[in-house]
PDB file of N, CA and C in Angstrom:
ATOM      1  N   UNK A   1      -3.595  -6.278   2.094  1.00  0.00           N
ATOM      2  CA  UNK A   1      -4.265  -5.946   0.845  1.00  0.00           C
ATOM      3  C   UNK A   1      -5.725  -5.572   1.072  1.00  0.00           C
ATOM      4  N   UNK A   2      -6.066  -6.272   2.224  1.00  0.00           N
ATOM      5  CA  UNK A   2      -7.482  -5.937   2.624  1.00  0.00           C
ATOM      6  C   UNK A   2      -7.861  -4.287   3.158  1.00  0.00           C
ATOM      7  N   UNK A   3      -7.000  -3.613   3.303  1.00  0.00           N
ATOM      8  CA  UNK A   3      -7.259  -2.474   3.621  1.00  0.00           C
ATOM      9  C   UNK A   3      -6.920  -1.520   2.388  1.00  0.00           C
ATOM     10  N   UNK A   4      -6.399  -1.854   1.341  1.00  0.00           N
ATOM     11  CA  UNK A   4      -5.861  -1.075   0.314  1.00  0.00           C
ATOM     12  C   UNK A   4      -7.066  -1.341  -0.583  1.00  0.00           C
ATOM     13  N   UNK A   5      -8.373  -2.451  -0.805  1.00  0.00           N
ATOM     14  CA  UNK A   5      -9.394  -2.675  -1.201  1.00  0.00           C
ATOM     15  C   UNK A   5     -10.570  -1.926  -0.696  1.00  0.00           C
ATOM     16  N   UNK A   6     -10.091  -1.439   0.477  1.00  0.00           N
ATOM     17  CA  UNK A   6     -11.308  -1.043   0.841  1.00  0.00           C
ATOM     18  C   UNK A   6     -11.428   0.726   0.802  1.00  0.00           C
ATOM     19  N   UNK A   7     -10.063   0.917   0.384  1.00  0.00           N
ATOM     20  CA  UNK A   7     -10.590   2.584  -0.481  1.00  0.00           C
ATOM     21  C   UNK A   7     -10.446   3.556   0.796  1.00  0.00           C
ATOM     22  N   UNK A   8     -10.378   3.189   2.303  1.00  0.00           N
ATOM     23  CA  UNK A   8     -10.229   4.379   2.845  1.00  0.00           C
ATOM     24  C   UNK A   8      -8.993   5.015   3.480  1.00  0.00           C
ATOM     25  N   UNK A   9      -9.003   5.818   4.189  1.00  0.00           N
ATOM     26  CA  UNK A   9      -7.698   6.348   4.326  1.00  0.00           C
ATOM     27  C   UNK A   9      -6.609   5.512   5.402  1.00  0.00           C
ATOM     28  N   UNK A  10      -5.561   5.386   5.039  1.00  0.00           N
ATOM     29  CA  UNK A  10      -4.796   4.844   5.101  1.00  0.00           C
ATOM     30  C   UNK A  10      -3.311   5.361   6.525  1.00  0.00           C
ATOM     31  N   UNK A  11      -3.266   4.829   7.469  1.00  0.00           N
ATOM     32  CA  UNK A  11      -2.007   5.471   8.567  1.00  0.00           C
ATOM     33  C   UNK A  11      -1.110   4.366   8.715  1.00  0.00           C
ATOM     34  N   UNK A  12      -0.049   4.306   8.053  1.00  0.00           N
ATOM     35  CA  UNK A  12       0.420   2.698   7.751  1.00  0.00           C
ATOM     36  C   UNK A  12       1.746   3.207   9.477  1.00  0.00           C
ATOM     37  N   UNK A  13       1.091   2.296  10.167  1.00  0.00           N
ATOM     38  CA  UNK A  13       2.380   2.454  11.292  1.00  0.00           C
ATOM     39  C   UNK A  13       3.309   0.782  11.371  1.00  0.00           C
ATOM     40  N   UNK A  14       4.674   1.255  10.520  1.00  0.00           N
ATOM     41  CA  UNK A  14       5.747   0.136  10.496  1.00  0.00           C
ATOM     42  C   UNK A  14       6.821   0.281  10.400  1.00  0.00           C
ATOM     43  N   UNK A  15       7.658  -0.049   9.861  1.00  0.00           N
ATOM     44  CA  UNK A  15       8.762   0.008   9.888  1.00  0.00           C
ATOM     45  C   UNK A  15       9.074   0.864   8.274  1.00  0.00           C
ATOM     46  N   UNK A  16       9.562   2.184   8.467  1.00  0.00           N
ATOM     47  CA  UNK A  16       9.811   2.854   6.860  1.00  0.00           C
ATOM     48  C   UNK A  16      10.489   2.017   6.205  1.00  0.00           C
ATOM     49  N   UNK A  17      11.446   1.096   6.154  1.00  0.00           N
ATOM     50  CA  UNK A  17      12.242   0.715   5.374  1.00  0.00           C
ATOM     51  C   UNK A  17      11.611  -0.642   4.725  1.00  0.00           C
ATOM     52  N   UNK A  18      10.706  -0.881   5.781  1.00  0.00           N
ATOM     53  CA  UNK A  18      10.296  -2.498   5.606  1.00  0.00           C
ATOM     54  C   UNK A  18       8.991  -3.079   4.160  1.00  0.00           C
ATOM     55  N   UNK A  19       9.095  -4.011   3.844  1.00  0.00           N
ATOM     56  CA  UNK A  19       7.884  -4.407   2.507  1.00  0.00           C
ATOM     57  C   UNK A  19       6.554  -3.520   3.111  1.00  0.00           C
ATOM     58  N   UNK A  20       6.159  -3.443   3.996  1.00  0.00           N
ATOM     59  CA  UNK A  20       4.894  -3.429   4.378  1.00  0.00           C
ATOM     60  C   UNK A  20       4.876  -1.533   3.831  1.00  0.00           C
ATOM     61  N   UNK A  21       5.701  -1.193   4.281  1.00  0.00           N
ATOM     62  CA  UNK A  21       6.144   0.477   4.212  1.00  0.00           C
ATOM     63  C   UNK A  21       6.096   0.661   2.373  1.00  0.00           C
ATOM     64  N   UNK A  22       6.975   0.004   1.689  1.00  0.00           N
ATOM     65  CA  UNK A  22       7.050  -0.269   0.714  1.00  0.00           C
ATOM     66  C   UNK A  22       5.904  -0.338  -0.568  1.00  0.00           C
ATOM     67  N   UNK A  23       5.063  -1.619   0.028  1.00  0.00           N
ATOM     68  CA  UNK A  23       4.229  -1.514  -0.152  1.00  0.00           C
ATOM     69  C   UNK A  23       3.095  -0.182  -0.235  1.00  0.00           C
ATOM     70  N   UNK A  24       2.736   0.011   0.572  1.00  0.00           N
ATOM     71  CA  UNK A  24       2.232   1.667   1.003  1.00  0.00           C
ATOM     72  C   UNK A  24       2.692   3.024   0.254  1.00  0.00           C
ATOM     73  N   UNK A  25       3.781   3.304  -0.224  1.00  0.00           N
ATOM     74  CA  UNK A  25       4.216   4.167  -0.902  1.00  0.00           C
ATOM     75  C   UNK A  25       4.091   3.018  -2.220  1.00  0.00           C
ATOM     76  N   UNK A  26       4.383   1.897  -2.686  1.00  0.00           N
ATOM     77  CA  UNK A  26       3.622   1.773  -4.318  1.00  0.00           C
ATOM     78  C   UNK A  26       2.594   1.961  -4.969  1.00  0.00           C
ATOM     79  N   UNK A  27       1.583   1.966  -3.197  1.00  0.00           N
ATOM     80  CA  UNK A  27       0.019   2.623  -3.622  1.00  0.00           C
ATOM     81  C   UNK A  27      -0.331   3.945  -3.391  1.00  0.00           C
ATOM     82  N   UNK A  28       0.744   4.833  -3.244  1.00  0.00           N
ATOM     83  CA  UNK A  28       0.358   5.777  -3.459  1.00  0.00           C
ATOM     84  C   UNK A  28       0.371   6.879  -1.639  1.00  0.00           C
ATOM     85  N   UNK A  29       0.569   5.619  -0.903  1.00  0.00           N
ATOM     86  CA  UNK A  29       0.089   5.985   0.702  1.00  0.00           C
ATOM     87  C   UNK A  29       1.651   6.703   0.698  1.00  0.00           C
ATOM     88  N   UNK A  30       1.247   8.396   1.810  1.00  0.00           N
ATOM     89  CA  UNK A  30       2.630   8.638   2.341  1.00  0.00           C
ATOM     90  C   UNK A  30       2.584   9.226   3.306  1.00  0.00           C
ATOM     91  N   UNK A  31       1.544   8.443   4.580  1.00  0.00           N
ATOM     92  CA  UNK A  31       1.281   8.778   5.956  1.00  0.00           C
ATOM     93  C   UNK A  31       1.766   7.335   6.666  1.00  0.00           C
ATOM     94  N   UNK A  32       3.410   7.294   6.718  1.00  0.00           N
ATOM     95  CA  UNK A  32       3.728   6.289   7.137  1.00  0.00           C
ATOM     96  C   UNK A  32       4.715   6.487   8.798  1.00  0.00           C
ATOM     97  N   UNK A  33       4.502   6.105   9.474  1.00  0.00           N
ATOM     98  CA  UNK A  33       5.273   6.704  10.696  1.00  0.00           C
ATOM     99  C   UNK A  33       6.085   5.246  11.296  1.00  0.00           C
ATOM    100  N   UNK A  34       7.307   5.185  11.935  1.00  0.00           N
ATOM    101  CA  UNK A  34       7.447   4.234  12.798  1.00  0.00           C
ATOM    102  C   UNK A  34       6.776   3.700  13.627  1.00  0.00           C
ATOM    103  N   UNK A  35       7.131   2.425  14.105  1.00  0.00           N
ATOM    104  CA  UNK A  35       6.086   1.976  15.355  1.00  0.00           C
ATOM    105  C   UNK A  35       6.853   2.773  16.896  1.00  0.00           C
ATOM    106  N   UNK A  36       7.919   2.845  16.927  1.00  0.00           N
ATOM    107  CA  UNK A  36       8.898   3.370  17.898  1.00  0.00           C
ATOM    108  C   UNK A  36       9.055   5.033  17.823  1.00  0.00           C
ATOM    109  N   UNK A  37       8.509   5.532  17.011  1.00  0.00           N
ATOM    110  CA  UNK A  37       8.785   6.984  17.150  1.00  0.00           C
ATOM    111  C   UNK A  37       7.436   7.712  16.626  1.00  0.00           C
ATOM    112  N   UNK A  38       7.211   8.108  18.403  1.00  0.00           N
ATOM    113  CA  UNK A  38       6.271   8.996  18.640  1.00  0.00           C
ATOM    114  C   UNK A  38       6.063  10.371  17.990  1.00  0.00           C
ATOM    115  N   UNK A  39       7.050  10.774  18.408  1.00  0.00           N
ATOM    116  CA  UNK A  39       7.497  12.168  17.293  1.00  0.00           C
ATOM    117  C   UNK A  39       6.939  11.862  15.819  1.00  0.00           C
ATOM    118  N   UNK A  40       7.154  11.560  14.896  1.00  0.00           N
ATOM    119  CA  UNK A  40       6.648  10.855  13.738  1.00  0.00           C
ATOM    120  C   UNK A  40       5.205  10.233  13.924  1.00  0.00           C
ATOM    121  N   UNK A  41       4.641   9.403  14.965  1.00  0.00           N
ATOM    122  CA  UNK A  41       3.277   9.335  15.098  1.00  0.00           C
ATOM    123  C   UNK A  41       2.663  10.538  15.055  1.00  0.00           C
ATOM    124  N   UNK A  42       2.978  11.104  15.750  1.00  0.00           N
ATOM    125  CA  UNK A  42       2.011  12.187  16.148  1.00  0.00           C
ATOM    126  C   UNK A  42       2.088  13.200  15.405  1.00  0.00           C
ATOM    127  N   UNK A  43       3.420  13.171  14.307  1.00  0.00           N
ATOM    128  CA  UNK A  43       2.897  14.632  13.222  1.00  0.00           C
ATOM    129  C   UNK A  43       2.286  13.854  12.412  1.00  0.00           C
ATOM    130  N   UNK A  44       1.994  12.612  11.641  1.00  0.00           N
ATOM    131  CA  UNK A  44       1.628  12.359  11.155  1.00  0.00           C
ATOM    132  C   UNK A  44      -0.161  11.581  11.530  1.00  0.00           C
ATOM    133  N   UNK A  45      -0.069  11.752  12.768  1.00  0.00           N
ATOM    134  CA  UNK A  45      -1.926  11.785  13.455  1.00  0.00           C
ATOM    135  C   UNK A  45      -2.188  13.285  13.064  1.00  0.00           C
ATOM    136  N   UNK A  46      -1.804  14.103  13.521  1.00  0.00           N
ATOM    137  CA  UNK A  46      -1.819  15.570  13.113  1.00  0.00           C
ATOM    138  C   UNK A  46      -2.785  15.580  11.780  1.00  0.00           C
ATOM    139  N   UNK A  47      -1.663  15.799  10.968  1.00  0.00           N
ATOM    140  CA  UNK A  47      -2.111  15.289   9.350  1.00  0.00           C
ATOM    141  C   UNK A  47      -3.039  14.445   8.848  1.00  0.00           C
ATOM    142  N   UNK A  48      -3.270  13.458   9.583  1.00  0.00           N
ATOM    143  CA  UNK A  48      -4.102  12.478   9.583  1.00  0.00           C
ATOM    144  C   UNK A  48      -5.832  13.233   9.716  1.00  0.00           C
ATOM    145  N   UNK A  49      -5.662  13.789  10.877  1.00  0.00           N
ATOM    146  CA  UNK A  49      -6.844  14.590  11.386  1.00  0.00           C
ATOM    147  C   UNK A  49      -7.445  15.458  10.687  1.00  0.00           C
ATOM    148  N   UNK A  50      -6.279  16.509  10.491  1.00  0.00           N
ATOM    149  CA  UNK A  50      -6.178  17.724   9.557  1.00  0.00           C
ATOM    150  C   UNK A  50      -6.830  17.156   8.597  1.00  0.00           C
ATOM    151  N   UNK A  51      -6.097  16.488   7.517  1.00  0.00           N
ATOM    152  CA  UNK A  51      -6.149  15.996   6.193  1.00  0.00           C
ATOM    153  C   UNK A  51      -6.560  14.724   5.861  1.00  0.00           C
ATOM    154  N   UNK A  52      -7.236  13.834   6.197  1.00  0.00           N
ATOM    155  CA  UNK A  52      -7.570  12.836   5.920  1.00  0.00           C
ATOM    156  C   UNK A  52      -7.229  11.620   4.797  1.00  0.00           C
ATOM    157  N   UNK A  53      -7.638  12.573   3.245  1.00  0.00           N
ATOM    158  CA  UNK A  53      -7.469  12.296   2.523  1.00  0.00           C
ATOM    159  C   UNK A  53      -5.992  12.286   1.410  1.00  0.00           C
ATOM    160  N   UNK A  54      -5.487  13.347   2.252  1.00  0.00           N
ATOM    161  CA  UNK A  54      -4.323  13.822   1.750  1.00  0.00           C
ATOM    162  C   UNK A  54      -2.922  12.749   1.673  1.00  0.00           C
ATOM    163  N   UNK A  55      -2.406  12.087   0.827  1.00  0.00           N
ATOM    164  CA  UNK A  55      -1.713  11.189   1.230  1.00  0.00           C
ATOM    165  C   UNK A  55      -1.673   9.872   2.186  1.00  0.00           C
ATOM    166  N   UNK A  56      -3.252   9.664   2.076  1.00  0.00           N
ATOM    167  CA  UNK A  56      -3.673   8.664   2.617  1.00  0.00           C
ATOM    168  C   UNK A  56      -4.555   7.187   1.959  1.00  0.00           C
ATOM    169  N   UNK A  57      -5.123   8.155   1.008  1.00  0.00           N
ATOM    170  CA  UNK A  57      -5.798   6.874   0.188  1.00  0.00           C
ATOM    171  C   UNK A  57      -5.059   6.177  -0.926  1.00  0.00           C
ATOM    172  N   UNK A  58      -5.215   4.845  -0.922  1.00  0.00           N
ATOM    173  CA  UNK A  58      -4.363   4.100  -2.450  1.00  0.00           C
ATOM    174  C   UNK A  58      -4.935   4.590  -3.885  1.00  0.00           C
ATOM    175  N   UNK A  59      -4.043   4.569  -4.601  1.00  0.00           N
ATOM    176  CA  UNK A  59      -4.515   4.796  -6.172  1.00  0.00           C
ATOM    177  C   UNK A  59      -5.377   4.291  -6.147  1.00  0.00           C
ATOM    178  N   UNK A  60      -5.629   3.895  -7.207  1.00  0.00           N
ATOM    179  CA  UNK A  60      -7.284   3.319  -8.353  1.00  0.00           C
ATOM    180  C   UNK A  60      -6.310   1.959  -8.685  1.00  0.00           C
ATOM    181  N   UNK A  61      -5.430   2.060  -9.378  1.00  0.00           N
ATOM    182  CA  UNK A  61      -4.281   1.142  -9.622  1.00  0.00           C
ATOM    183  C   UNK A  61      -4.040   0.431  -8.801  1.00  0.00           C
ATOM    184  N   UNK A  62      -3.320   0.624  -7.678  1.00  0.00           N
ATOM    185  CA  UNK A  62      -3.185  -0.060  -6.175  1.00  0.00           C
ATOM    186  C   UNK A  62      -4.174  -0.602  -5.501  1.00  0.00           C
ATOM    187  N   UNK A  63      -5.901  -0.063  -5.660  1.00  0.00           N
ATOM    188  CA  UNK A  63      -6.692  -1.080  -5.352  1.00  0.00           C
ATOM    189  C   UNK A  63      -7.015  -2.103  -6.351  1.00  0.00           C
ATOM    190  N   UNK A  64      -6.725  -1.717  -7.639  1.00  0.00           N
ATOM    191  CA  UNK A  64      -6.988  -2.745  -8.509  1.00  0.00           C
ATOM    192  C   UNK A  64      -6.105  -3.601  -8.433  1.00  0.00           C
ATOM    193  N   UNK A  65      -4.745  -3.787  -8.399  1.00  0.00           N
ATOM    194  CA  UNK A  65      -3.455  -5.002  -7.961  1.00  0.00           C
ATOM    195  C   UNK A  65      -4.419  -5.695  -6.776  1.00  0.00           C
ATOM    196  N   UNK A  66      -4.684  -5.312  -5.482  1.00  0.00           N
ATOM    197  CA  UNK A  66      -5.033  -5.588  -4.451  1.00  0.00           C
ATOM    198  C   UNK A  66      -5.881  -6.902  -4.483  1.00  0.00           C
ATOM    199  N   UNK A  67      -6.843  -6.467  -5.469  1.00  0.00           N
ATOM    200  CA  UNK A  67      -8.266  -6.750  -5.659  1.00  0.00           C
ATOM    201  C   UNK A  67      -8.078  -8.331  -6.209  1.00  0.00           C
ATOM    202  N   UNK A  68      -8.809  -9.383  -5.763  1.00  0.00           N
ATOM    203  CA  UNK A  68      -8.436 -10.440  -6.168  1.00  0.00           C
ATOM    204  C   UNK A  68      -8.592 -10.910  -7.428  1.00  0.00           C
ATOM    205  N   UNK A  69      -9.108 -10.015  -8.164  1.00  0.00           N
ATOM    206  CA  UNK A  69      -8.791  -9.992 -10.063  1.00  0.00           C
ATOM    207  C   UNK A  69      -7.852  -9.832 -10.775  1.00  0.00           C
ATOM    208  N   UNK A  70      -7.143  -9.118  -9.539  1.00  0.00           N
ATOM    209  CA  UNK A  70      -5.838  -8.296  -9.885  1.00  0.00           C
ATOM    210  C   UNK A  70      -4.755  -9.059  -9.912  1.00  0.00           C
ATOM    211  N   UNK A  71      -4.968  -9.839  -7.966  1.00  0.00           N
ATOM    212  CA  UNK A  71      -4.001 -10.997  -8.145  1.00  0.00           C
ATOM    213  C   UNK A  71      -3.692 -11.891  -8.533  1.00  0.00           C
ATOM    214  N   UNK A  72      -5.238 -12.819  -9.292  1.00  0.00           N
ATOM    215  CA  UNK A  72      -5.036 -13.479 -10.471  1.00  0.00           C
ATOM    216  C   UNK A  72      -4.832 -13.471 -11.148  1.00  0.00           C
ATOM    217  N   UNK A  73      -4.821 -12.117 -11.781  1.00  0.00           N
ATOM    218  CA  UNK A  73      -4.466 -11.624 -13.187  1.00  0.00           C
ATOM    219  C   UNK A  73      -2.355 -12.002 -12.940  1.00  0.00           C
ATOM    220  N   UNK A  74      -2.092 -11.063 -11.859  1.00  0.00           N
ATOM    221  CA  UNK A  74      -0.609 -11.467 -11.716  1.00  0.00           C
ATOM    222  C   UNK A  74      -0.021 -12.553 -11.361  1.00  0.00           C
ATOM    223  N   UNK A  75      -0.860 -13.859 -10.904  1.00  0.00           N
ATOM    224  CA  UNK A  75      -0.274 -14.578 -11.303  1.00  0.00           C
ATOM    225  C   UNK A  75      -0.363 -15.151 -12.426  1.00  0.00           C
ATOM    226  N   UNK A  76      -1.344 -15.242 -13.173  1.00  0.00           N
ATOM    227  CA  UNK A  76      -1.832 -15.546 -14.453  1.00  0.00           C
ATOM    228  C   UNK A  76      -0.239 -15.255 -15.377  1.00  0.00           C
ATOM    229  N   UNK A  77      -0.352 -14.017 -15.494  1.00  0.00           N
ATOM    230  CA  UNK A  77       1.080 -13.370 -15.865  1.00  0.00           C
ATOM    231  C   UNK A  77       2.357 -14.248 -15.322  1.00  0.00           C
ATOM    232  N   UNK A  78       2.567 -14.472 -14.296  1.00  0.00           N
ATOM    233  CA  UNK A  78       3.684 -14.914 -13.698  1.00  0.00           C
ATOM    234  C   UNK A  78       3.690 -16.440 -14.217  1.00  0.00           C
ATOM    235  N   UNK A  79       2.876 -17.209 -14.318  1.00  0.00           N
ATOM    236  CA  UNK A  79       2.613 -18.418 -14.672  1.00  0.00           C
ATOM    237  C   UNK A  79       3.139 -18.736 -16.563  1.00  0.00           C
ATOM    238  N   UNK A  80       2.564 -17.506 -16.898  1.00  0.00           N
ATOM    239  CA  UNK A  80       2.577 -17.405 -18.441  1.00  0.00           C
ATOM    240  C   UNK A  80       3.732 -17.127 -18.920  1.00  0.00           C
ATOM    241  N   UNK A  81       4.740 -16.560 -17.931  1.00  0.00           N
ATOM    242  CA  UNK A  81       5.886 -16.142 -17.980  1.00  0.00           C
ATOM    243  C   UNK A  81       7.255 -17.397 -18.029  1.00  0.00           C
ATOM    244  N   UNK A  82       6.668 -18.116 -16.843  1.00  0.00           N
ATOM    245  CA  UNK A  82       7.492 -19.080 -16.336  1.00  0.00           C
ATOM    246  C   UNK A  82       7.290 -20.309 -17.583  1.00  0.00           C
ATOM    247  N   UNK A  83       6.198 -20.448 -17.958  1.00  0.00           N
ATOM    248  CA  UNK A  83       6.153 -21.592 -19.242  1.00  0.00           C
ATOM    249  C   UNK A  83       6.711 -20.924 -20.304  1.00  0.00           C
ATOM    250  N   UNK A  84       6.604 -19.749 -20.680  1.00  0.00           N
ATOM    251  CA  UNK A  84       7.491 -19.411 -22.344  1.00  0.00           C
ATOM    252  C   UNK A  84       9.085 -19.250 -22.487  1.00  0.00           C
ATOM    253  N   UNK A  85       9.288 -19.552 -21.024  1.00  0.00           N
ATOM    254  CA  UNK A  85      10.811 -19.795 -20.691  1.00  0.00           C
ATOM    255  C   UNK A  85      11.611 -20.749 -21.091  1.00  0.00           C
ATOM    256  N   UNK A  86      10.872 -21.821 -21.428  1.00  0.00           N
ATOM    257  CA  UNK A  86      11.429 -23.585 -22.208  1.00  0.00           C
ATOM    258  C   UNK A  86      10.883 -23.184 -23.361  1.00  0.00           C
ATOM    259  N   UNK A  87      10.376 -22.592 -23.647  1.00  0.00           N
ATOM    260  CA  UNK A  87       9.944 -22.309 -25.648  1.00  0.00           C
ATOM    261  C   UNK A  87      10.934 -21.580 -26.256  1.00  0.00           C
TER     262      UNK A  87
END
């Protein structure tokens, strides 16, 4: 979350299928490559270079979730949720 706060561009190298990947495309990131495939690193360093900004930085939204206002706020929510459940 600490890197999705800090607004800059973004080369998420993990696993595509995995939360972390996941994550990354909810904020908006879609410079995501395997850790095992070079081929895929390297068009996407390419791009990276080229384009910086291009599919690399998180929303406005996605740093705001991030942001620890954000995550209080969701649990705040989650909390508020779980008590109106016995009402």
């Amino acid at each position: 979350y600490e890197y999705l706060r800090a607004g800059r561009p973004i080369l998420a190298l993990t696993d595509p299928a995995g939360d972390t990947a996941a994550t990354c495309r909810d904020a908006g990131l879609e410079a995501i490559a395997a850790l095992d495939d070079a081929q895929a690193i390297s068009a996407q360093l390419q791009r990276f270079v080229h384009s910086p900004k291009d599919g690399t930085l998180p929303t406005a939204a996605a740093v705001d979730r991030a942001s620890r206002r954000g995550r209080a706020r969701t649990l705040a929510e989650l909390l508020d949720r779980s008590t109106m459940q016995g009402k």
